[in-house]
Structures are given as structure tokens and as C-alpha cells.
C-alpha atoms as a PDB file:
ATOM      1  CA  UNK A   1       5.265 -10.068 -70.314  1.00  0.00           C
ATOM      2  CA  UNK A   2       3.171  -7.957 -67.826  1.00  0.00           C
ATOM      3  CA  UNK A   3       5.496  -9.951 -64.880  1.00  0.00           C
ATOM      4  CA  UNK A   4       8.545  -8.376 -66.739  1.00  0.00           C
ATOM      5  CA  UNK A   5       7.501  -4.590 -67.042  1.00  0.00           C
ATOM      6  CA  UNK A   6       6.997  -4.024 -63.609  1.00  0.00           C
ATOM      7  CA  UNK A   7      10.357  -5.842 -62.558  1.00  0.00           C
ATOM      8  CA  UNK A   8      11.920  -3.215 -65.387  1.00  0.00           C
ATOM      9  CA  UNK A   9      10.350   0.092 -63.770  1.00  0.00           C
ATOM     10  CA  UNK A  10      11.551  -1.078 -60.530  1.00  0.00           C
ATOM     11  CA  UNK A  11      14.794  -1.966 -61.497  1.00  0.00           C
ATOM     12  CA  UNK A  12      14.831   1.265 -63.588  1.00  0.00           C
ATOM     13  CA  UNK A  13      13.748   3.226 -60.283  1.00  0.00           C
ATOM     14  CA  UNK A  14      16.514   2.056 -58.100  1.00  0.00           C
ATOM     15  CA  UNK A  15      18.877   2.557 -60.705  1.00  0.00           C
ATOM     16  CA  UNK A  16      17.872   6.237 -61.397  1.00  0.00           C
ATOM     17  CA  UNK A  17      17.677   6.686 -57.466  1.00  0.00           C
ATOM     18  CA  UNK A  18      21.496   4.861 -57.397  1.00  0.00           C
ATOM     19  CA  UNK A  19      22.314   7.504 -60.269  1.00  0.00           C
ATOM     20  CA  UNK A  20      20.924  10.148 -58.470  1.00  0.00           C
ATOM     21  CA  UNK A  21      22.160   9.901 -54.912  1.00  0.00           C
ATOM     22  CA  UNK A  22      24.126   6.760 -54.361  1.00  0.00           C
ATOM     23  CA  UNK A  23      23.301   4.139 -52.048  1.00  0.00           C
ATOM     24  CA  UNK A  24      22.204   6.884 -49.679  1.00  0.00           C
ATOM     25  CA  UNK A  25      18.976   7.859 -51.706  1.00  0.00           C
ATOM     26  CA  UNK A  26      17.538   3.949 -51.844  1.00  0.00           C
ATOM     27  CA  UNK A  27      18.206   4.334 -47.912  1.00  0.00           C
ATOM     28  CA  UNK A  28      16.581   7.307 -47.585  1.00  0.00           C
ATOM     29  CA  UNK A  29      13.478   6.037 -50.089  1.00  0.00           C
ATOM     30  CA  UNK A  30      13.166   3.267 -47.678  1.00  0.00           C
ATOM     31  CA  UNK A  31      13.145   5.211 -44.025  1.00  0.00           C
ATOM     32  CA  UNK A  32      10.398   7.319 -45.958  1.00  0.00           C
ATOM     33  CA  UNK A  33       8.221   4.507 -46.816  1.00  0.00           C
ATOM     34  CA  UNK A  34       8.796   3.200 -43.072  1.00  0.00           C
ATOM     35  CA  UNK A  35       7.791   6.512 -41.931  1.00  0.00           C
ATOM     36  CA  UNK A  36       4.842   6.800 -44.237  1.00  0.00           C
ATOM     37  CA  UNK A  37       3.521   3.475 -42.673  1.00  0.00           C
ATOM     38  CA  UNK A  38       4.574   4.426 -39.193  1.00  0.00           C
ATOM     39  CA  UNK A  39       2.299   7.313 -39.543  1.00  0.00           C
ATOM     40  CA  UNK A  40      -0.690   5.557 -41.478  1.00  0.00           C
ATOM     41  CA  UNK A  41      -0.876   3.175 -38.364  1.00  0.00           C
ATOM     42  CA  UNK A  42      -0.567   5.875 -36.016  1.00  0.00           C
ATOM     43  CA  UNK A  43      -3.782   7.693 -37.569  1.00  0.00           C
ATOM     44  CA  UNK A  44      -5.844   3.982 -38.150  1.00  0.00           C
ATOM     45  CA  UNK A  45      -4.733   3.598 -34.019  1.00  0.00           C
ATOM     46  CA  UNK A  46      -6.230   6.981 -33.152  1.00  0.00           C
ATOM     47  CA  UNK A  47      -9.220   6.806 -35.328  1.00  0.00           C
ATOM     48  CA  UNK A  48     -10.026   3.475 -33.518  1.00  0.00           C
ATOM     49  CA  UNK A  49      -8.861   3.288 -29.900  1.00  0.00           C
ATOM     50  CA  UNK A  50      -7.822   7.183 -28.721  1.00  0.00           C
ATOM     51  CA  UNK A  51      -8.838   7.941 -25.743  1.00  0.00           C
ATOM     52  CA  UNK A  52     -12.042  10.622 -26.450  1.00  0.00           C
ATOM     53  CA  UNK A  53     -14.513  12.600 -24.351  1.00  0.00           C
ATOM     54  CA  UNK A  54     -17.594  12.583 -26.622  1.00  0.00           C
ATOM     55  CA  UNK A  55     -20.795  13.878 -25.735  1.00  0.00           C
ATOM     56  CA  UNK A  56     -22.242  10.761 -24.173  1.00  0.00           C
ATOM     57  CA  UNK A  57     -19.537  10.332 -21.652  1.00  0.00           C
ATOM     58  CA  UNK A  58     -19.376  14.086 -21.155  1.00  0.00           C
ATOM     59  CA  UNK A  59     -23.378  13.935 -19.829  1.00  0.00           C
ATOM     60  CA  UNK A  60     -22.309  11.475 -18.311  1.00  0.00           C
ATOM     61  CA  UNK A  61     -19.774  13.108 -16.269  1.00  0.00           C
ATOM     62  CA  UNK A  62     -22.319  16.311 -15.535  1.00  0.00           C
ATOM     63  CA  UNK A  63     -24.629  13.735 -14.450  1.00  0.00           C
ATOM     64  CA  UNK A  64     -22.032  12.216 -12.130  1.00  0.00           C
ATOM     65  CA  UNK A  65     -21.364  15.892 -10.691  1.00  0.00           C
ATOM     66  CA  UNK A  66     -25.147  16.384 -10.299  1.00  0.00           C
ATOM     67  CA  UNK A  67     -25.707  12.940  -8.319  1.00  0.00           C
ATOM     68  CA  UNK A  68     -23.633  10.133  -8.864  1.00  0.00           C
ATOM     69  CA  UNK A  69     -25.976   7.583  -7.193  1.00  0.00           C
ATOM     70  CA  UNK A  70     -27.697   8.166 -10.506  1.00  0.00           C
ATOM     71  CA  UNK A  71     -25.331   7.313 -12.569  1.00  0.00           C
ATOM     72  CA  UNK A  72     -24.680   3.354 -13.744  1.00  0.00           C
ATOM     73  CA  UNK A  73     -21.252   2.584 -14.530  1.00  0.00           C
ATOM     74  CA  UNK A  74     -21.968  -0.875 -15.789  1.00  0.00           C
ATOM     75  CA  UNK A  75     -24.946   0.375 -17.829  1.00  0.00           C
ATOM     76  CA  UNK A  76     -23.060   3.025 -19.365  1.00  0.00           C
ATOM     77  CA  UNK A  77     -20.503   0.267 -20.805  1.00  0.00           C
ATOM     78  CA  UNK A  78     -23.528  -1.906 -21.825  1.00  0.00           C
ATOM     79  CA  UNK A  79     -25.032   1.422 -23.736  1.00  0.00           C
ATOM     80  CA  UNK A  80     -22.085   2.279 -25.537  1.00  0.00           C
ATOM     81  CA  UNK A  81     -22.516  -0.048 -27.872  1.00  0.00           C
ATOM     82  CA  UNK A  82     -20.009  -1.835 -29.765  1.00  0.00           C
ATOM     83  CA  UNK A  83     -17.516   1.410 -31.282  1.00  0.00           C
ATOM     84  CA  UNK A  84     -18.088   3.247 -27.844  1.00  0.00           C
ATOM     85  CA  UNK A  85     -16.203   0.269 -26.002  1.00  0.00           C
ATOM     86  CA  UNK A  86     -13.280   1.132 -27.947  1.00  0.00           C
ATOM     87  CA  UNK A  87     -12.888   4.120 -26.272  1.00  0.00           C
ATOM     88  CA  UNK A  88     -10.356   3.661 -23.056  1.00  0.00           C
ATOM     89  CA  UNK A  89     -11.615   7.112 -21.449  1.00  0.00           C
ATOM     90  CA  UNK A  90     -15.071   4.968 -21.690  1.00  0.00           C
ATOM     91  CA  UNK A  91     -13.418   2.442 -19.249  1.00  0.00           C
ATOM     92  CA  UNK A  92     -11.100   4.105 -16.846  1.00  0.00           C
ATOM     93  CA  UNK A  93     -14.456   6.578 -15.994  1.00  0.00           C
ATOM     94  CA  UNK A  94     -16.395   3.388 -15.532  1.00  0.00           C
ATOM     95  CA  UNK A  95     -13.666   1.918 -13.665  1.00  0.00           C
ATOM     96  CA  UNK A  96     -13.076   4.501 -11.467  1.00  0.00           C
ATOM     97  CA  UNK A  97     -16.544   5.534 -10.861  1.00  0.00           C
ATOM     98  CA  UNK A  98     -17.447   1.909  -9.304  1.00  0.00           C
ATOM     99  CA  UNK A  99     -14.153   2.505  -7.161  1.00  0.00           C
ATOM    100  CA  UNK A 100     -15.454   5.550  -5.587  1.00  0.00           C
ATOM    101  CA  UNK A 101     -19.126   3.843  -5.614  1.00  0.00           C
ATOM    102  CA  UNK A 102     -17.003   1.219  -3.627  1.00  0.00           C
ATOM    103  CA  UNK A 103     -15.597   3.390  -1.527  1.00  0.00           C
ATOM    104  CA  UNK A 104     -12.833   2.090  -1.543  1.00  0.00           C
ATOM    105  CA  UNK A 105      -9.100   3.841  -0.607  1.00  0.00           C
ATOM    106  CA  UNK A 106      -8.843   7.133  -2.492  1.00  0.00           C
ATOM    107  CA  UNK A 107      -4.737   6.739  -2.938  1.00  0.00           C
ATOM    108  CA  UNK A 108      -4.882   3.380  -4.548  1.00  0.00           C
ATOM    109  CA  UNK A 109      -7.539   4.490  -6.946  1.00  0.00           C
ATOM    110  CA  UNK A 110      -5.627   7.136  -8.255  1.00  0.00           C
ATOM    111  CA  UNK A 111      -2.464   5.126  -8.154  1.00  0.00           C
ATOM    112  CA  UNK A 112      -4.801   2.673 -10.856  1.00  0.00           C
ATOM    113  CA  UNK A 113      -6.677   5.389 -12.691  1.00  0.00           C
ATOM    114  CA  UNK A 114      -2.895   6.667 -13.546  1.00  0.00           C
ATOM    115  CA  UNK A 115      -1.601   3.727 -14.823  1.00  0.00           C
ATOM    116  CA  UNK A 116      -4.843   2.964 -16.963  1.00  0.00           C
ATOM    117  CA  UNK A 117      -4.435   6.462 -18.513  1.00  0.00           C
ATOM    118  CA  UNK A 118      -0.724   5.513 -19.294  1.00  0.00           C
ATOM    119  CA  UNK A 119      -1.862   2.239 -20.660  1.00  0.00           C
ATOM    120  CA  UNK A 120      -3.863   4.221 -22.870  1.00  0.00           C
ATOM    121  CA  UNK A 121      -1.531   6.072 -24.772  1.00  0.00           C
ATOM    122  CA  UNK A 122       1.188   3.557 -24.335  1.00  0.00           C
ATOM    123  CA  UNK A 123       0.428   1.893 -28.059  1.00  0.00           C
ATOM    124  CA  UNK A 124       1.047   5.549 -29.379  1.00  0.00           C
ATOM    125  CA  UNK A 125       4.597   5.804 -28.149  1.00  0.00           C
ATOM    126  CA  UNK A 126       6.096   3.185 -30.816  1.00  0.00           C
ATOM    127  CA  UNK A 127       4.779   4.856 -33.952  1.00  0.00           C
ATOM    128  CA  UNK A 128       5.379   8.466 -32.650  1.00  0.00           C
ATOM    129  CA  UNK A 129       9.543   7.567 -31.765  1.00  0.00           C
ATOM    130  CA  UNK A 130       9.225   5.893 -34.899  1.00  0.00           C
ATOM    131  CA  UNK A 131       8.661   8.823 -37.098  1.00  0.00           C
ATOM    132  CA  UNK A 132      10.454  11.097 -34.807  1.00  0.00           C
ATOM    133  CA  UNK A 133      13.827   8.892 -34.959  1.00  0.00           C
ATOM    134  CA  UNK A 134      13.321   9.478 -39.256  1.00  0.00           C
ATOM    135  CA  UNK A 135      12.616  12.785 -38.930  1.00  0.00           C
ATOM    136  CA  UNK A 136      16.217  13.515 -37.000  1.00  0.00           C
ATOM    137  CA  UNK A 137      17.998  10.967 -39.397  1.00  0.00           C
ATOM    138  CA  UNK A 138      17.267  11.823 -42.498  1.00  0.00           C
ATOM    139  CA  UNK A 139      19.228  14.763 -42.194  1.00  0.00           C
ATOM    140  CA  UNK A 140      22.236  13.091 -41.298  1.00  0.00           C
ATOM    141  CA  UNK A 141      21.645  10.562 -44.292  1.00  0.00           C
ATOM    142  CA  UNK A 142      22.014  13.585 -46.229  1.00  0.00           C
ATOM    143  CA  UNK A 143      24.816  15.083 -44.860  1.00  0.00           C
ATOM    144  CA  UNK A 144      26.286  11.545 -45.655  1.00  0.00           C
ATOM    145  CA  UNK A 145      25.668  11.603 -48.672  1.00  0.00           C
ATOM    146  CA  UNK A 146      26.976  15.242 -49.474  1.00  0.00           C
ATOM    147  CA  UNK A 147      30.057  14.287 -47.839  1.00  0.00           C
ATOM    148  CA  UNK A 148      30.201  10.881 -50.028  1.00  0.00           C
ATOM    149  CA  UNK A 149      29.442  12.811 -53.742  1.00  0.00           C
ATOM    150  CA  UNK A 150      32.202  15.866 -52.792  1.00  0.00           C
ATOM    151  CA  UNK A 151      35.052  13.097 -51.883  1.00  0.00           C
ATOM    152  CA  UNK A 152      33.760  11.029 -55.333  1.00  0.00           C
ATOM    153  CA  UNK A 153      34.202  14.997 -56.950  1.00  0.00           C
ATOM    154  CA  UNK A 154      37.969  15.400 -55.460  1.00  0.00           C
ATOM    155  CA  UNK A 155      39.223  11.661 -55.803  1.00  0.00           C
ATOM    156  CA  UNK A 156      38.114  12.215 -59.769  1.00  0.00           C
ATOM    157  CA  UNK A 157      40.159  15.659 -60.046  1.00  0.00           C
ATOM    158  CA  UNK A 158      43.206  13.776 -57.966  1.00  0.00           C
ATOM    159  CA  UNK A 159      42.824  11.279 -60.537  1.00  0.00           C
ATOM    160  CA  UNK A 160      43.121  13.840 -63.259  1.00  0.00           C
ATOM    161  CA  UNK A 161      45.748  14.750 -61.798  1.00  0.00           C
ATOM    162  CA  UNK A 162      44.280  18.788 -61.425  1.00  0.00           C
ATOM    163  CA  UNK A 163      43.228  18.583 -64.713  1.00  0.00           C
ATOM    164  CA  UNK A 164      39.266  17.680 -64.217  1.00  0.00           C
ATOM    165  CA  UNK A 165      37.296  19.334 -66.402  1.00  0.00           C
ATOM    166  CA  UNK A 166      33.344  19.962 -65.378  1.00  0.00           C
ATOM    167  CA  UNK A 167      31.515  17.202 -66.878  1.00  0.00           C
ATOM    168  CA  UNK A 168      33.802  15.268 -64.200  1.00  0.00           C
ATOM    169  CA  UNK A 169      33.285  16.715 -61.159  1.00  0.00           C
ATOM    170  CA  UNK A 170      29.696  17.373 -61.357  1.00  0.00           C
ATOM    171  CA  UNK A 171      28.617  13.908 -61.400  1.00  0.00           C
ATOM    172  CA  UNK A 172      29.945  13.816 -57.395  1.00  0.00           C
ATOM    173  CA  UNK A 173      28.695  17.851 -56.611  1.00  0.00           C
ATOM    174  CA  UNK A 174      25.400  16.298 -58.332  1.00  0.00           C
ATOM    175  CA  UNK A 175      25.272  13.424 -55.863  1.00  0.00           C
ATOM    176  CA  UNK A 176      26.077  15.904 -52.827  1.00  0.00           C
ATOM    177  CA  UNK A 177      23.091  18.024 -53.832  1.00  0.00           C
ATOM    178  CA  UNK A 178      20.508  15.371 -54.318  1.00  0.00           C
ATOM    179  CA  UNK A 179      21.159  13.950 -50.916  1.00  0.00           C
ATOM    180  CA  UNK A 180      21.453  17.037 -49.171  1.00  0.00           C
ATOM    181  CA  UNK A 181      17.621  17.840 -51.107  1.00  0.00           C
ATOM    182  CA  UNK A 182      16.366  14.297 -50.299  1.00  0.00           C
ATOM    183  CA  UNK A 183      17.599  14.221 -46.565  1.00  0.00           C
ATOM    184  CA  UNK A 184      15.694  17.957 -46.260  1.00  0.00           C
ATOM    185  CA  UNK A 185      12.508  16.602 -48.155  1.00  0.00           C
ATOM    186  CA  UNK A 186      12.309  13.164 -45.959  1.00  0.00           C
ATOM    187  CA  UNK A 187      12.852  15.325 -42.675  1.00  0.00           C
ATOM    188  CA  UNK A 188      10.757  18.435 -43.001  1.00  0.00           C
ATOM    189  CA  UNK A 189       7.207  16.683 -43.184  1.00  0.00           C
ATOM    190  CA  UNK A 190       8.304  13.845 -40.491  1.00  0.00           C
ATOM    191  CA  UNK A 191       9.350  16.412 -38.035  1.00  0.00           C
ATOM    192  CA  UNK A 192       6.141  18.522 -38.757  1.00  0.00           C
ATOM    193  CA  UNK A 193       3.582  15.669 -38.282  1.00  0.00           C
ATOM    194  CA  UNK A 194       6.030  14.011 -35.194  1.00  0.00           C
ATOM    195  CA  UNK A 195       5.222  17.561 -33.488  1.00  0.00           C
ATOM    196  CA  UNK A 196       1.171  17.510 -34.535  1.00  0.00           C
ATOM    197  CA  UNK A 197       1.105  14.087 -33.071  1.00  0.00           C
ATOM    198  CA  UNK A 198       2.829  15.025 -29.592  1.00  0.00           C
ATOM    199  CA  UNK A 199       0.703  18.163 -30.057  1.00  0.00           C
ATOM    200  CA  UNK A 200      -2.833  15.494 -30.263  1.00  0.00           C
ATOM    201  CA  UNK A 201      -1.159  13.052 -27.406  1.00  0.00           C
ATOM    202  CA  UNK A 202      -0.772  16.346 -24.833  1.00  0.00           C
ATOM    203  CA  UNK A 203      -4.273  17.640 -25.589  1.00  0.00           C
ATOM    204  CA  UNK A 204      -5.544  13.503 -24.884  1.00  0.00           C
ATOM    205  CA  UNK A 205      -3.591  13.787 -21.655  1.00  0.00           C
ATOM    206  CA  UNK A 206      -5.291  16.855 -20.790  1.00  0.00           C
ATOM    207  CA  UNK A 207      -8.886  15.451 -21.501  1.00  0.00           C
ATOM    208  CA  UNK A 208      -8.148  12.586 -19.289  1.00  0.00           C
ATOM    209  CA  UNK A 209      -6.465  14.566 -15.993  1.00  0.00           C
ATOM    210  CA  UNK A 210      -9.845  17.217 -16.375  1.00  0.00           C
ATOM    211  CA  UNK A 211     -12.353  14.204 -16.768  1.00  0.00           C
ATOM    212  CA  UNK A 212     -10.583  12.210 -14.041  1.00  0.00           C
ATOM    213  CA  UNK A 213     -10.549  15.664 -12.120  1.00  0.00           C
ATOM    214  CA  UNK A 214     -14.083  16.071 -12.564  1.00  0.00           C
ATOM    215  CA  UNK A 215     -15.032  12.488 -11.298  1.00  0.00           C
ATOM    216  CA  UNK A 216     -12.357  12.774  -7.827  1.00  0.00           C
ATOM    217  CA  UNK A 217     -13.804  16.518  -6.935  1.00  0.00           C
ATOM    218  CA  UNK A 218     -17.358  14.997  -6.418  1.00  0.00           C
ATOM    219  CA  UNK A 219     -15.911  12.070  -4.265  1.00  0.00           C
ATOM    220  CA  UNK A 220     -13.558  14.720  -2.295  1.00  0.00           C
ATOM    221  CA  UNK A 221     -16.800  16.939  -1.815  1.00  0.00           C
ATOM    222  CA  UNK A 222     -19.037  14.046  -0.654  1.00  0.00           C
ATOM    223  CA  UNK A 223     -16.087  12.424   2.251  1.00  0.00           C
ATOM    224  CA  UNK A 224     -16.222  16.064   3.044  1.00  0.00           C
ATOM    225  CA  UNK A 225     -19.494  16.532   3.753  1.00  0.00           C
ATOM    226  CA  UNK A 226     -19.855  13.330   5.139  1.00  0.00           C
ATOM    227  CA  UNK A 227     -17.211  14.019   7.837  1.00  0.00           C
ATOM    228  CA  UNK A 228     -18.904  17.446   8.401  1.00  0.00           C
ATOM    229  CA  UNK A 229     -22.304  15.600   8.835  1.00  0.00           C
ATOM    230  CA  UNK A 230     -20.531  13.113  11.429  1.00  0.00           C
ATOM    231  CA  UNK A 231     -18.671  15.974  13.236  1.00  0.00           C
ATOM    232  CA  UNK A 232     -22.078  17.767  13.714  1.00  0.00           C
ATOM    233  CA  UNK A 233     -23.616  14.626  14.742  1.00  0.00           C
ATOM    234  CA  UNK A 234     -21.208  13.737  17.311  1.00  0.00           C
ATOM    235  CA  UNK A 235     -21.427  17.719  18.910  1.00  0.00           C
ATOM    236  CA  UNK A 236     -25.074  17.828  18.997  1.00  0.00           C
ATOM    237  CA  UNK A 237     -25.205  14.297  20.751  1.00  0.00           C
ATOM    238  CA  UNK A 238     -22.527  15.189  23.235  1.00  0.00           C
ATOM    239  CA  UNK A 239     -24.286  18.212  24.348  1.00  0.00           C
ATOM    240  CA  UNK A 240     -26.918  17.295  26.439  1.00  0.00           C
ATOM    241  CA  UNK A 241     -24.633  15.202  28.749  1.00  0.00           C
ATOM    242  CA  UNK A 242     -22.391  18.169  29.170  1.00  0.00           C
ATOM    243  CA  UNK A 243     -25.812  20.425  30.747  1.00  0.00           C
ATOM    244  CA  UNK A 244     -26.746  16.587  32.615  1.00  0.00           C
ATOM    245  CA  UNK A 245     -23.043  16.296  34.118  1.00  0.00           C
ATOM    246  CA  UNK A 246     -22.589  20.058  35.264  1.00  0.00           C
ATOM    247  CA  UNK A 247     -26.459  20.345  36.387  1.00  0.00           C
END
């Protein structure tokens, strides 16, 4: 008995939503409840492995600006313990760091710091097109199914031959209306959180081009200085055997 009743109330659902809307309503139920768990994965993703500048990594980045021979890239993954490795900003600052510690060629470092910070926000793509493809849809769905309940409204007055009366055609003007209302219900909070999402994804972008920013400046000041100190070098040694040639 307690197998049955649940089995009933569904059945009884879908055949109230069939009542309601027509085929189009169970469709739009179910783009909904993909949506809905489109979105719940989308927040359990960010929650867990969005790339974030917290306040460790920012001293860590001051301290980088200050003197970055003090600063430990592999220490700083071995003290971020076990929910601060999630954190992909945590690694592409590590990674680049021991590039530039490496000295190695400014252009290809770049070339892999961008493609890491792509990487990052690659696994949000999916969920976001996901909810913005139902949020563009279930308009349409609704727009079908207006379009479905008015032609079910005029075949049952051509049937009556002109003689419909209004308990006939407002079973298909009912349809229209609940579609049209479901399609608008389905689409109005999907395209609201689809834009806070792309809103969260630009300002993650941002954090990562400053940080990286931050870390490349210091390198760009040191080579410069560096070539300065060499330039200087190389005038002040050349110097005296200018005065020994023309004496």
C-alpha cells in the first residue's frame, strides 16, 4: 500500500500537468528540474574548486611584491592544507612563481599561465550554457504551447460548426494561458541566475588577470633593473680604457 500512493500522486501530477498544459507543461516540468540540477552543481562546483584570492594567497602575493626570494612556492602548496589545494588560483601562482624563480622565457610563461586560468573556469562553462540554453527555451515551449491550446480552441468551434459555446473553447484558451504562464515562470529565474553566474565568472577572471598582473610586474621590474645594473656595469668598466687609449 505505501508503494501504491506515491505511484497515484505521481500519476495524478502528470495528469493534472497533461490537463493543464498538454504535453508541453510535463516538458517544461522536466527542463526545470534539469535546470534546477544544472544550477545546484554549478554552486557545489564553485563552493569547492573556484578559483579564489583569500587572504593567505593575497599576503602571499604582497610578500612576493616585497621580495620574492622570500617567498616559497612549494611551501605555500604544502601550507595550504588540504581545502586550500582546491583552489586553482593556489596553483597557477605557485606555478608561475617557480617559472619566474626559473627564469625561464617570459612569453611561454604567460602563454601557460593563460591556459591554466582557462582550465580553471573551463568546468563552469557546461552548467552555465546549460541553464542559459533553458532559460531562452522555455519561452518558446510556451509559445508552443499557446499556439497548440488556440488551434485545439478553433478546431472545436469548426467542429461545432460556429456554434461553440464557452465551456468549449476555454478548455484550448486555458491550455494557451498555462503554457504561456509556465514558459514565463521556467524562464524568468533561469535567465536571472544564468546572468549572476556570468556576472561571478567575469569578476573570477578579473581576480586572476590582477593577481597574475601583480606576480609579472615584479619579474618585469627586476629584468629591468637587472639590465640597468649590467648597462652601468659595462659603462663604468669601459671607461678607464677610453682615458688609457686617448692618453
Amino acid at each position: 500500500m505505501t508503494d501504491i500512493a506515491p505511484n497515484l500522486t505521481n500519476n495524478a501530477l502528470l495528469a493534472q500537468l497533461m490537463e493543464m498544459g498538454g504535453p508541453v507543461m510535463v516538458v517544461l516540468l522536466v527542463i526545470a528540474l534539469f535546470g534546477l540540477i544544472a544550477f545546484v552543481y554549478l554552486m557545489l562546483l564553485g563552493t569547492l574548486y573556484a578559483p579564489r584570492l583569500n587572504g593567505t594567497l593575497k599576503k602571499i602575493v604582497i610578500r612576493w611584491q616585497q621580495d620574492p626570494e622570500a617567498v616559497s612556492p612549494a611551501a605555500m602548496i604544502e601550507r595550504a592544507g588540504r581545502w586550500g589545494r582546491l583552489n586553482p588560483l593556489l596553483h597557477l601562482v605557485s606555478n608561475t612563481m617557480t617559472a619566474l624563480r626559473a627564469r625561464q622565457d617570459s612569453g611561454k610563461i604567460r602563454e601557460t599561465a593563460t591556459r591554466d586560468a582557462q582550465q580553471a573556469l573551463e568546468p563552469f562553462e557546461a552548467p552555465l550554457k546549460v541553464i542559459e540554453v533553458i532559460a531562452a527555451l522555455a519561452p518558446l515551449l510556451g509559445l508552443l504551447g499557446t499556439v497548440l491550446g488556440m488551434m485545439e480552441a478553433f478546431s472545436a468551434m469548426a467542429a461545432a460548426e460556429g456554434r461553440a459555446n464557452a465551456s468549449q473553447l476555454s478548455g484550448g484558451i486555458y491550455e494557451a494561458l498555462a503554457t504561456t504562464a509556465a514558459g514565463l515562470v521556467v524562464a524568468i529565474p533561469f535567465a536571472a541566475l544564468a546572468a549572476w553566474v556570468e556576472f561571478r565568472l567575469r569578476r573570477i577572471h578579473q581576480t586572476i588577470n590582477s593577481t597574475l598582473v601583480s606576480i609579472f610586474s615584479v619579474a618585469a621590474e627586476r629584468q629591468t633593473a637587472a639590465e640597468a645594473d649590467t648597462q652601468h656595469s659595462t659603462n663604468h668598466a669601459s671607461r678607464p680604457r677610453f682615458a688609457h687609449a686617448t692618453g
